[in-house]
Every structure is written in C-alpha cells, then in structure tokens.
Protein backbone atom coordinates (compact mmCIF):
# COMPACT_ATOMS: atom_id res chain seq x y z
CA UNK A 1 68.24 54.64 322.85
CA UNK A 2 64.89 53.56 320.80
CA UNK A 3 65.11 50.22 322.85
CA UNK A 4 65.58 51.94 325.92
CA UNK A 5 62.91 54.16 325.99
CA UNK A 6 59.83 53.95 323.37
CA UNK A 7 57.68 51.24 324.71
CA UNK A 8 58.38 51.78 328.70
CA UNK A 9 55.93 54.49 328.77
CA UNK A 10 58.47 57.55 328.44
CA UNK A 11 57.71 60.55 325.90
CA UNK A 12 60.49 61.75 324.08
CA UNK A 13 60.98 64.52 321.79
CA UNK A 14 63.54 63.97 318.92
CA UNK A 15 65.98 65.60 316.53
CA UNK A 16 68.33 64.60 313.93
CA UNK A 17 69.79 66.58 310.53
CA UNK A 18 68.11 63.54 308.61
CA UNK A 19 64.20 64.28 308.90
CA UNK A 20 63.97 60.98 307.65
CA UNK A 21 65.71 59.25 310.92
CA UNK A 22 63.53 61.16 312.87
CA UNK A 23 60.04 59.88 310.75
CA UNK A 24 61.45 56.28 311.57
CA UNK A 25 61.13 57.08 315.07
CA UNK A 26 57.84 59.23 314.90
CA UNK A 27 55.83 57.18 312.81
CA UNK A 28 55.40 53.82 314.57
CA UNK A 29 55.31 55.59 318.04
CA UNK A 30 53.01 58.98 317.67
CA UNK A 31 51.53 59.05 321.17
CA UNK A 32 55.62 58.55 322.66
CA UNK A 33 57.81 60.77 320.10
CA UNK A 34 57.50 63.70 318.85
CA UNK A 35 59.55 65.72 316.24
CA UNK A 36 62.00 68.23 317.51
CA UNK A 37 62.38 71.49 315.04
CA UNK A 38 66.21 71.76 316.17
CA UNK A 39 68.57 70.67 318.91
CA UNK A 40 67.43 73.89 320.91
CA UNK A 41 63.81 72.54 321.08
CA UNK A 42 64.92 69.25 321.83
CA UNK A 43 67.40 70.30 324.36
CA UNK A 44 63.83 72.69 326.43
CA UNK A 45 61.85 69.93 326.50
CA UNK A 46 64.20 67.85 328.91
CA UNK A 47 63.17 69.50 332.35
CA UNK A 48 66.61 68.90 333.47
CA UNK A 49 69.80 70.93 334.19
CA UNK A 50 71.73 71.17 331.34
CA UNK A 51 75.24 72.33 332.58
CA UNK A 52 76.48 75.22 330.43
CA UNK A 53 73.16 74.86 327.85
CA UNK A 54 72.75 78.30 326.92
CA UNK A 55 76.18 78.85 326.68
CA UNK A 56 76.24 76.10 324.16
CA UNK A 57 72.84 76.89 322.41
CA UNK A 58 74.46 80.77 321.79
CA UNK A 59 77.44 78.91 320.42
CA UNK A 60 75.32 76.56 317.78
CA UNK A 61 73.35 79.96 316.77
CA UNK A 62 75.91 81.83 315.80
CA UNK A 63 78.05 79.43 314.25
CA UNK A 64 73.86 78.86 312.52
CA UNK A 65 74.14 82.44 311.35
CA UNK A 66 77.23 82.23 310.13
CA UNK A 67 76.03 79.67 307.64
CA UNK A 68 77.06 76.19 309.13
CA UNK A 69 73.69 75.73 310.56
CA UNK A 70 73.56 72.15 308.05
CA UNK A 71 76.20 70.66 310.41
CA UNK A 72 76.06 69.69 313.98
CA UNK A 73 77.24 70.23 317.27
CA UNK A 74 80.56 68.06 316.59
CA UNK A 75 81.66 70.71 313.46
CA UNK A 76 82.01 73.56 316.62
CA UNK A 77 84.18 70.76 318.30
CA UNK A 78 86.40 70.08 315.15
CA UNK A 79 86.54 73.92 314.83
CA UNK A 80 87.90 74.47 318.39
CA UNK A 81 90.40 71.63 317.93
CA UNK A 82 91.99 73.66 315.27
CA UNK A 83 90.44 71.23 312.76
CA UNK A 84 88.25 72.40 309.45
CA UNK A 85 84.70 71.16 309.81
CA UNK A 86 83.33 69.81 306.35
C-alpha cells in the first residue's frame, strides 16, 4: 500500500499494534500520513461505506474490554472459527 499511495498526493491516516511500523510510515511523509490512535479512528476517517462497521467496531470493543484489546481483528476471527486466539 505505501507504494500505492504516499507520494500520489493522497492523505492517509494509519494504524498498526507496532507504533513503530506506523513511525516508519509517519516520519518521512508528515504532510500525507498521519497516526491513527486505533482501528476505530482509522476506520472514521475513510468517508466511505463501511458495510457492517459498527457492527464490527462493537465487536473489537468488547472483545477490548474483555482484555484482548493487544490483539487484532483476526483473534475475533480465530475465536469464531472455534479456534483459541494467542
């Protein structure tokens, strides 16, 4: 996606668990990327229909406040194919 997108004059607003992925991306390109807090933010700033989005946004925040909120969207996926996240 970085090849994509930075450098063709689109603005993007990024997120990863790894602040340090995200700095990679931020740092050379301040005026195009910008630092999402969490997948929520990210997920606002798109301007586009996201089918079922709040649905799935409810879903990572209470799986969140159940303590999990260290692993991504794919650990609800494991979870729901009767597999344990780690």
């Amino acid at each position: 996606m970085r090849i994509a997108f930075i450098g063709l004059g689109h603005h993007l607003r990024v997120f990863d668990l790894s602040a340090e992925a995200v700095q990679g991306l931020v740092k050379p390109n301040p005026q195009q990327v910008q630092a999402a807090t969490s997948p929520a933010d990210a997920a606002r700033q798109v301007h586009q229909p996201l089918p079922l989005g709040a649905q799935a946004l409810q879903l990572y925040e209470l799986w969140s406040r159940q303590g999990h909120g260290q692993l991504d969207f794919s650990s609800i996926i494991l979870l729901l194919q009767g597999q344990r996240p780690a």
